[in-house]
Protein backbone atom coordinates (compact mmCIF):
# COMPACT_ATOMS: atom_id res chain seq x y z
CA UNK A 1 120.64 103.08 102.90
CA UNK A 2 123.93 105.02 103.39
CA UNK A 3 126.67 103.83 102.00
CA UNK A 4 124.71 102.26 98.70
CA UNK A 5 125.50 105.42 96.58
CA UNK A 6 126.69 103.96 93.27
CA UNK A 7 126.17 100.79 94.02
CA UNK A 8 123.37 98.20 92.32
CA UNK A 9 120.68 97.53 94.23
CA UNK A 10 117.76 94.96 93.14
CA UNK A 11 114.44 96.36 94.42
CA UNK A 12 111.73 93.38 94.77
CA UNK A 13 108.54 95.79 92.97
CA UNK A 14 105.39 94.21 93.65
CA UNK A 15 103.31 97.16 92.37
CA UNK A 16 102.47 98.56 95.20
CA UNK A 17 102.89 102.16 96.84
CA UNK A 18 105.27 100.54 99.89
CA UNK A 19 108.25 98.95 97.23
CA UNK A 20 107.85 101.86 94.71
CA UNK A 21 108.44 104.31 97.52
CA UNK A 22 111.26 102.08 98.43
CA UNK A 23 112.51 102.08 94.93
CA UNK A 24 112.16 105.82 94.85
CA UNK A 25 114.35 106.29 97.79
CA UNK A 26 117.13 104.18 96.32
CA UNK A 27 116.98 106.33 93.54
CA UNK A 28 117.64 109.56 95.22
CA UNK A 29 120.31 107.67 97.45
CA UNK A 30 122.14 107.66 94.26
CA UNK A 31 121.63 103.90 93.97
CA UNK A 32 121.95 102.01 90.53
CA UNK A 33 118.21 100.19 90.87
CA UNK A 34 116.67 97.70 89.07
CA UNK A 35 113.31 96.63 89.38
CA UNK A 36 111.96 93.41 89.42
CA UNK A 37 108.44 92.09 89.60
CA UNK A 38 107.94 88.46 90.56
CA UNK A 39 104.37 87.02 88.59
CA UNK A 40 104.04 84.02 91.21
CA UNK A 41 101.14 82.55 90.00
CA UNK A 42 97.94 82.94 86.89
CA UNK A 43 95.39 84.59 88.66
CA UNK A 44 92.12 82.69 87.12
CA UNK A 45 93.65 79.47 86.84
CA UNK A 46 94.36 79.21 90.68
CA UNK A 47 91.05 80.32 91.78
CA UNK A 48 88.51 80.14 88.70
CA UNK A 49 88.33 83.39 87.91
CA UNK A 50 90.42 86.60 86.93
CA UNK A 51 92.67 88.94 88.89
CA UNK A 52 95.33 91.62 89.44
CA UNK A 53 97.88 90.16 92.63
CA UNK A 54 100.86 89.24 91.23
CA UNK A 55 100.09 88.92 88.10
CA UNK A 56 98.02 91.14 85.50
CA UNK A 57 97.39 94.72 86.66
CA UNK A 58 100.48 94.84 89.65
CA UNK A 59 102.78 93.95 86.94
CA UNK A 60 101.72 96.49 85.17
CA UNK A 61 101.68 99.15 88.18
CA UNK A 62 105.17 97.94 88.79
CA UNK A 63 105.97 98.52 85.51
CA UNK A 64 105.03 102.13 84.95
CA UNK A 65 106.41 103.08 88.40
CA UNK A 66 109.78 102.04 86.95
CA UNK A 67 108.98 104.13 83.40
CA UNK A 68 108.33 107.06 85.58
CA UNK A 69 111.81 106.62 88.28
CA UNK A 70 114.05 105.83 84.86
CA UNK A 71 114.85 102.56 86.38
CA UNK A 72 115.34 98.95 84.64
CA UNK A 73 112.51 96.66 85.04
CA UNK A 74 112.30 92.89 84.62
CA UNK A 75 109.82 90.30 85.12
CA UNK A 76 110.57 86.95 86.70
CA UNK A 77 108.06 83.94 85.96
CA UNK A 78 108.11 82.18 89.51
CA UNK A 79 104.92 80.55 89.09
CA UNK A 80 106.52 77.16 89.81
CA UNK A 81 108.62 78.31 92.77
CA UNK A 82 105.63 79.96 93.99
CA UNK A 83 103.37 76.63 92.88
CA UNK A 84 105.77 74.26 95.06
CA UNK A 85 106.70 76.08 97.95
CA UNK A 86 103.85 77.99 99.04
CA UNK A 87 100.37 77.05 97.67
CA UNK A 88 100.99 73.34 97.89
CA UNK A 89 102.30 74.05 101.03
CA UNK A 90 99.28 76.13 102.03
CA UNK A 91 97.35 72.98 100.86
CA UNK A 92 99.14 70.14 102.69
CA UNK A 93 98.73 72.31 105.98
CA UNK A 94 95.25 72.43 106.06
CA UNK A 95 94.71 68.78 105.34
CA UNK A 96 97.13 68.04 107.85
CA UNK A 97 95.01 70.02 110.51
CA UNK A 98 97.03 72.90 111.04
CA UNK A 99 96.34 76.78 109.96
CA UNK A 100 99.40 77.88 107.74
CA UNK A 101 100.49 81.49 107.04
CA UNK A 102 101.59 81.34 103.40
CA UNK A 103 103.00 84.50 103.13
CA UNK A 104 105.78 83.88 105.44
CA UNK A 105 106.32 80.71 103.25
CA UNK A 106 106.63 83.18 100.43
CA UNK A 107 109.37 85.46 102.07
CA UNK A 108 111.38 82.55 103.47
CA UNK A 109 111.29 80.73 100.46
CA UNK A 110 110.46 82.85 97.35
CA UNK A 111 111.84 86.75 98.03
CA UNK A 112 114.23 86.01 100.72
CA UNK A 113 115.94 82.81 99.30
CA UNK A 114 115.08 82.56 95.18
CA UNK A 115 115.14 86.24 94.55
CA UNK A 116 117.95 87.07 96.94
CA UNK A 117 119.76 84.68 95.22
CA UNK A 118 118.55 85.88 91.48
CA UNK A 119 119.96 90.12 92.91
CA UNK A 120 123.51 88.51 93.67
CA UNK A 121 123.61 86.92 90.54
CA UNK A 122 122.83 90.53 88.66
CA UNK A 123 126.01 91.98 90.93
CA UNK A 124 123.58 93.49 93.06
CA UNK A 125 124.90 95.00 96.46
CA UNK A 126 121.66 94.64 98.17
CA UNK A 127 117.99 93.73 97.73
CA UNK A 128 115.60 96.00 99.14
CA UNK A 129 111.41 95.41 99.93
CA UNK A 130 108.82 97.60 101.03
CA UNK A 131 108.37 95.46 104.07
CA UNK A 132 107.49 97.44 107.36
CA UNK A 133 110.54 96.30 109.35
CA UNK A 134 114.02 98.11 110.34
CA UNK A 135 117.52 96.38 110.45
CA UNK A 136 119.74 98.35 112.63
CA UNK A 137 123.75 97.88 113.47
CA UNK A 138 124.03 96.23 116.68
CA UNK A 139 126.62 94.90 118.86
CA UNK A 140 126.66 91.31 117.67
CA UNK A 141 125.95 92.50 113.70
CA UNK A 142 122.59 93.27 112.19
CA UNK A 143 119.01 93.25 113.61
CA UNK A 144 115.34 93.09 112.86
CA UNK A 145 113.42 95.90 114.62
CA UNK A 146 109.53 96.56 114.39
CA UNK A 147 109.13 99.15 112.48
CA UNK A 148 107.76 102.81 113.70
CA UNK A 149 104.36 102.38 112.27
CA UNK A 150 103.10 100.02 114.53
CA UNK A 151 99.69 99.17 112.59
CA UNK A 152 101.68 98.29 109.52
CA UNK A 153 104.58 96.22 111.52
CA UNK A 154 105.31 93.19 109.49
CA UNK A 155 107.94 91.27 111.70
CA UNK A 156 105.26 88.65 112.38
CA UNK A 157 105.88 87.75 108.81
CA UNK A 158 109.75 87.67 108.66
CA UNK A 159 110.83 85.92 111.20
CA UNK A 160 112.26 83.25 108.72
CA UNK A 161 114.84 86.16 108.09
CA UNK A 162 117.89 84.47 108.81
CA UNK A 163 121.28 86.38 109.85
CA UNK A 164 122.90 85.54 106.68
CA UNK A 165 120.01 87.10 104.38
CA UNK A 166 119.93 90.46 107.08
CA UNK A 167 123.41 91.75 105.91
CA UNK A 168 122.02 91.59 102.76
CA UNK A 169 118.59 93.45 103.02
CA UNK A 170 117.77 96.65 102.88
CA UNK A 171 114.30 97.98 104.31
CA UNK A 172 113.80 102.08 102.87
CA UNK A 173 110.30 102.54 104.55
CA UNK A 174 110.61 100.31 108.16
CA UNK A 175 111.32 103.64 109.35
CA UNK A 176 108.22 105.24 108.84
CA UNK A 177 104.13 105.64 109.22
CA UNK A 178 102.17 104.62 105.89
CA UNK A 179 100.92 108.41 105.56
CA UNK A 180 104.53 109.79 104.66
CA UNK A 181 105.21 106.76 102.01
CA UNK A 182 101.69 108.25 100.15
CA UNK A 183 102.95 111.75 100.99
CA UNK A 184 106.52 110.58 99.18
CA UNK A 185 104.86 108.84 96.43
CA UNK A 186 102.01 111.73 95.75
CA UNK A 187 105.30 114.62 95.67
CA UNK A 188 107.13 112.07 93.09
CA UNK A 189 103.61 111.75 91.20
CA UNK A 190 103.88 107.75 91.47
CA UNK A 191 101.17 106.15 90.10
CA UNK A 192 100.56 104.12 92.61
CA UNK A 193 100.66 106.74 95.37
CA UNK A 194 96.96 106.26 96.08
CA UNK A 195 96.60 102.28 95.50
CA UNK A 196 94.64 100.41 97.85
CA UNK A 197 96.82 98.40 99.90
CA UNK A 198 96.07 93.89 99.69
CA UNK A 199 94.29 92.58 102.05
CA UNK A 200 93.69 88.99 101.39
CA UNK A 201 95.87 85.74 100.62
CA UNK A 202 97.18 87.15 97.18
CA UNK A 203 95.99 83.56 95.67
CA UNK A 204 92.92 83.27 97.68
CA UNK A 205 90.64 85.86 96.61
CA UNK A 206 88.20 86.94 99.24
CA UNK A 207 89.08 84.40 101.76
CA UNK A 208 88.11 81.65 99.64
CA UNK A 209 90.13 79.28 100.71
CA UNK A 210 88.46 76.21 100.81
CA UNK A 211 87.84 76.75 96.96
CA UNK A 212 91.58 76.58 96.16
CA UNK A 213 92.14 73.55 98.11
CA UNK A 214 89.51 71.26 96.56
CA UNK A 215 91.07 72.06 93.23
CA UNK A 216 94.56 71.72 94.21
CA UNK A 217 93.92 68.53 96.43
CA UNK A 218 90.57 66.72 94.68
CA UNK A 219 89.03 64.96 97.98
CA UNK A 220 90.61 67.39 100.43
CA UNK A 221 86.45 67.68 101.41
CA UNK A 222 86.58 64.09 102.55
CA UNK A 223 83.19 63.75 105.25
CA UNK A 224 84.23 63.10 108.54
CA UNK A 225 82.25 63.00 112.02
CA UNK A 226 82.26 66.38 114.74
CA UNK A 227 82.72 64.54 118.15
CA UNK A 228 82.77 66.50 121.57
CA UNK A 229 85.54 66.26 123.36
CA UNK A 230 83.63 63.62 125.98
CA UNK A 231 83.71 61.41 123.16
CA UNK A 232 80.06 61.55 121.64
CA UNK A 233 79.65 62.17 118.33
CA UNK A 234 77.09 65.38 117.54
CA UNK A 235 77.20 64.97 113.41
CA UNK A 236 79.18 65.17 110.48
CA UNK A 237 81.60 67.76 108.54
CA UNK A 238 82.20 67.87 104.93
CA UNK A 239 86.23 68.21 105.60
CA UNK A 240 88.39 69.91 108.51
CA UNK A 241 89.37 72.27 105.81
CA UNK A 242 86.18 74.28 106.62
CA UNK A 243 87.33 74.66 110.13
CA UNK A 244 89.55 76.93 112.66
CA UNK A 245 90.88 76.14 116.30
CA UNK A 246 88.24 78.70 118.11
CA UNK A 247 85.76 78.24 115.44
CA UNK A 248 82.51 79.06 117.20
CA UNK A 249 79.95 79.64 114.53
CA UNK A 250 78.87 77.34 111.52
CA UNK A 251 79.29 74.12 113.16
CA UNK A 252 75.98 72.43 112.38
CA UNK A 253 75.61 70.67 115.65
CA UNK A 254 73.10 71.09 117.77
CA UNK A 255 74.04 71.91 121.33
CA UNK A 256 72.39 72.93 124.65
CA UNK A 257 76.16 74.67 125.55
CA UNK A 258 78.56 76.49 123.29
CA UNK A 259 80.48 74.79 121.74
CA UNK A 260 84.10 75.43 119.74
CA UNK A 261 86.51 73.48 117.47
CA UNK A 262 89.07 72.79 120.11
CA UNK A 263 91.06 70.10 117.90
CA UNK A 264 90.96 69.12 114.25
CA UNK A 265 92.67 65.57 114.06
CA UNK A 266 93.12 64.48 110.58
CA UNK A 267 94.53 61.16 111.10
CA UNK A 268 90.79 60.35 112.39
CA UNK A 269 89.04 63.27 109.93
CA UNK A 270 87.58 64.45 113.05
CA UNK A 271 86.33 67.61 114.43
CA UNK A 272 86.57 68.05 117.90
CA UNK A 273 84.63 70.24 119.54
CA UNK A 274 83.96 71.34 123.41
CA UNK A 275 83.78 74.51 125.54
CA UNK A 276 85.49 77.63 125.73
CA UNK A 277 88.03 76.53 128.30
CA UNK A 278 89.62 73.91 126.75
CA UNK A 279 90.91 76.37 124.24
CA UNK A 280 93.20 77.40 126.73
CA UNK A 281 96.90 77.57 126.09
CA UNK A 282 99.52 77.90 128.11
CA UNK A 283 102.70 76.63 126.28
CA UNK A 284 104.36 75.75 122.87
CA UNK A 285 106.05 73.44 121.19
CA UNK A 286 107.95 74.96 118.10
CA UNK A 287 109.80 73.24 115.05
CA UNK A 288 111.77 75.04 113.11
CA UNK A 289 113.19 77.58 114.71
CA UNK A 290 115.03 80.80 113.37
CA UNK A 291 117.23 82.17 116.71
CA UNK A 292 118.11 85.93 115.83
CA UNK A 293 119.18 86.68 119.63
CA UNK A 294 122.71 86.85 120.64
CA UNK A 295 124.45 83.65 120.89
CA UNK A 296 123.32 80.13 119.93
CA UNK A 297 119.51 79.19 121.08
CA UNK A 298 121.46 76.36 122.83
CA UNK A 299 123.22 78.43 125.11
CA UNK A 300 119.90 79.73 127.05
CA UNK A 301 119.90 79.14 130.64
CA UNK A 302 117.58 76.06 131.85
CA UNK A 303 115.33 78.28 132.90
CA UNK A 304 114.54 79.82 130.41
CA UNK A 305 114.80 83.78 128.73
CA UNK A 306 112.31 86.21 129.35
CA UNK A 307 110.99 87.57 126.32
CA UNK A 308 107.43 89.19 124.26
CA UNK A 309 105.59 85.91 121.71
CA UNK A 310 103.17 87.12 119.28
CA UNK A 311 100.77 84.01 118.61
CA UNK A 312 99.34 85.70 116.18
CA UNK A 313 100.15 89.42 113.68
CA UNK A 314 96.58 90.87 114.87
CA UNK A 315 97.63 90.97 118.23
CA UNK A 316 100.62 92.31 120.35
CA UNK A 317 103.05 90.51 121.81
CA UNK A 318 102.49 89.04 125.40
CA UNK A 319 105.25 88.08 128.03
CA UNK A 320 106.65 85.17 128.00
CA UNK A 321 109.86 83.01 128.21
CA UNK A 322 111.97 80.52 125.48
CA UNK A 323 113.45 77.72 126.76
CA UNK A 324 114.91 75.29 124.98
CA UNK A 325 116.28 71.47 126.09
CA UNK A 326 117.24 68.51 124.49
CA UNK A 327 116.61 69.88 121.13
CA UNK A 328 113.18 71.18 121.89
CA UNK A 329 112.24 74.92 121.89
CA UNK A 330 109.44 75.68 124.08
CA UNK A 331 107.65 78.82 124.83
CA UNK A 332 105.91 79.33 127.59
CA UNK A 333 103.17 81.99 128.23
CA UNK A 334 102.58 84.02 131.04
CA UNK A 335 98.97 84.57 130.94
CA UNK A 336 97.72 81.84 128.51
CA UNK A 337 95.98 82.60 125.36
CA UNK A 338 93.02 81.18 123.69
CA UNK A 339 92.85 78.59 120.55
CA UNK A 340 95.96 78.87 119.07
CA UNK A 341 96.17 76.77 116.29
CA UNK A 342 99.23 74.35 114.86
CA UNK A 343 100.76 75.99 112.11
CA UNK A 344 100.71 79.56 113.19
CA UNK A 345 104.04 81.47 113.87
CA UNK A 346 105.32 82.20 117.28
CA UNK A 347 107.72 85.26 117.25
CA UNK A 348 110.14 86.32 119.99
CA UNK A 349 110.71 90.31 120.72
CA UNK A 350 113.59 90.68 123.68
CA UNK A 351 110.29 93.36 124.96
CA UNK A 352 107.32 95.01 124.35
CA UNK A 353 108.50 98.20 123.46
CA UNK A 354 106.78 99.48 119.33
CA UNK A 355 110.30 99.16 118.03
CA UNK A 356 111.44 95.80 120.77
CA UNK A 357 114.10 93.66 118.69
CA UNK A 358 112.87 90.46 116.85
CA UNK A 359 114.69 87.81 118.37
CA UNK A 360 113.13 85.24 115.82
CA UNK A 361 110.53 82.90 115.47
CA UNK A 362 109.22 79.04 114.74
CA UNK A 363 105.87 77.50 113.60
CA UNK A 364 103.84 76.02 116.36
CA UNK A 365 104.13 72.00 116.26
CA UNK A 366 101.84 71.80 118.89
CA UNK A 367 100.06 73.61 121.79
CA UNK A 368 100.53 72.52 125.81
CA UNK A 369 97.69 72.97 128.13
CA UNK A 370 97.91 74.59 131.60
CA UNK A 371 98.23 71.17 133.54
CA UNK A 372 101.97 70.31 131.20
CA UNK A 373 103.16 73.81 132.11
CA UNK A 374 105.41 73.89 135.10
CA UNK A 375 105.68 76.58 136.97
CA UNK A 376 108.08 79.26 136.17
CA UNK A 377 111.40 80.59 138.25
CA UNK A 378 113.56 83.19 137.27
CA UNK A 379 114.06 84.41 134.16
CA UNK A 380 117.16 85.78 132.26
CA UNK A 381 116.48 89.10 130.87
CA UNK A 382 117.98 90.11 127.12
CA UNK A 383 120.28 92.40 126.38
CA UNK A 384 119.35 95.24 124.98
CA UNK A 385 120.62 96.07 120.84
């Protein structure tokens, strides 16, 4: 934050204790601020019944957090931003067979593009979130680090972040453990300083998700047969929209082995089922890709570049190398993981340090099993930041 002393800076408020500690910091940096809370969606129309995220009660949170910091405070309908890019989005994914994160849609698209864009339009120097993420001076410009609390590390989630959007963002609590944001917020007497953080999909209320779909997509719950992967058919679904890649339980089959959804392929409006090994993955195929290292993606030796993937943001990152060829990025996993599903995020760290560099990221088009994965040789390591 040094150097924004005087200077306007947009803070993205969603009425939560991370952005108004973020706010609050800007303040006492000397910072001109101005708040502004996004309502992305109505509640009880999206889901059939009533609620506070992003609309209703956070707005309000958001609102009095401003009141009490002496801050301006706006309110920006995005509901049809929101609408377009990221819940029909959501929707199309899961008909398509794939499981989507929507909230990186929602940072790519909504906070880091169409608000980014609103904060230079207000003369803003910078727009700053509550995200859990650093950015840190490096040789080659600006870069993403993990951020110190690792249990609250959001770079899964930003990896859309491109290098153009960096020099503009600004990230007040990357730099430290959840505990000392409340202990900030309680000292400043926030009212928000002891609000529970969100845990689900903000527009799919306790994991609902099937609900949304139906009445975004009428018959998204189209029946469709649950085959092995032999080829025999063991009985029928009621749409691949009620199923995960790994999906063990809740099947409806009846089977002498256990069996998990291994493939959902909704040209056919099949589930495909089998056992635990075919879940096995070994390599990726990625589509748009978002190459934070140093120098173009196309530059990478044949070989490939050693770095850490996270498959998924409950987990760590594992080794693994990038390669990319003839317009195809490819990661390749050391030790294999199990049912990774199309549509997830792959990130790159250069290692697998707490704070390791984000080197990017790219939504998996499709997963390669152990008999398409060559061998590896060696690898190029990366440089350090």
């Amino acid at each position: 934050m040094a150097g924004l002393a005087g200077k306007r800076v947009v803070v993205a408020m969603s009425g939560g204790v991370d952005s108004s500690v973020a706010a609050a910091l800007l303040v006492k940096a000397g910072a001109e601020v101005v708040g502004i809370t996004l309502q992305l969606y109505d509640h009880g129309e999206a889901t059939g019944r009533k609620g506070s995220c992003c609309a209703g009660q956070d707005i309000q949170d958001a609102r009095r957090v401003a009141e009490s910091l002496g801050i301006a405070h706006y309110v920006l309908d995005y509901e049809q931003r929101f609408s377009k890019a990221v819940i029909e989005t959501f929707a199309g994914s899961y008909l398509s067979g794939e499981t989507p994160i929507p909230c990186v849609n929602c940072n790519q698209d909504i906070k880091f593009r169409d608000l980014l864009s609103t904060a230079r339009e207000l003369g803003a120097e910078a727009l700053a979130t509550g995200h859990y993420i650093q950015k840190r001076q490096g040789p080659c410009g600006p870069a993403l680090l993990r951020s110190v609390d690792g249990e609250r590390d959001q770079s899964y989630f930003l990896f859309a972040t491109t290098r153009e959007q960096l020099d503009y963002l600004v990230f007040p609590v990357g730099g430290m453990e959840k505990a000392e944001v409340r202990r900030i917020a309680r000292e400043l007497g926030l009212p928000v300083a002891d609000k529970a953080d969100s845990q689900d999909i903000c527009f799919v209320p306790k994991g609902h998700y099937t609900g949304v779909i139906e009445r975004l997509k009428p018959g998204a719950t189209r029946p469709g047969a649950i085959v092995h992967a032999d080829g025999r058919k063991l009985g029928t679904h009621n749409g691949i929209i009620g199923f995960t890649i790994g999906q063990r339980r809740g099947l409806g089959v009846p089977s002498s082995e256990p069996l998990f959804v291994v493939r959902l392929d909704a040209e056919r409006n099949e589930v495909v089922v089998g056992p635990r090994d075919l879940l096995q993955t070994d390599g990726l195929v990625l589509r748009d890709v978002n190459w934070l290292g140093d120098g173009p993606l196309e530059a990478l030796p044949p070989e490939g570049l050693s770095i850490f993937a996270r498959v998924r943001s409950t987990q760590p990152p594992v080794p693994a190398r990038i390669r990319h060829r003839a317009g195809r990025t490819e990661v390749l996993l050391d030790k294999g993981e199990l049912g990774i599903a199309a549509g997830q995020a792959c990130v790159f760290y250069a290692d697998g340090s707490p704070e390791a560099r984000v080197l990017g990221g790219g939504w998996i088009a499709r997963t390669l099993k152990p008999q398409f994965v060559s061998a590896g040789s060696v690898i190029a390591p990366m440089p350090a930041v």
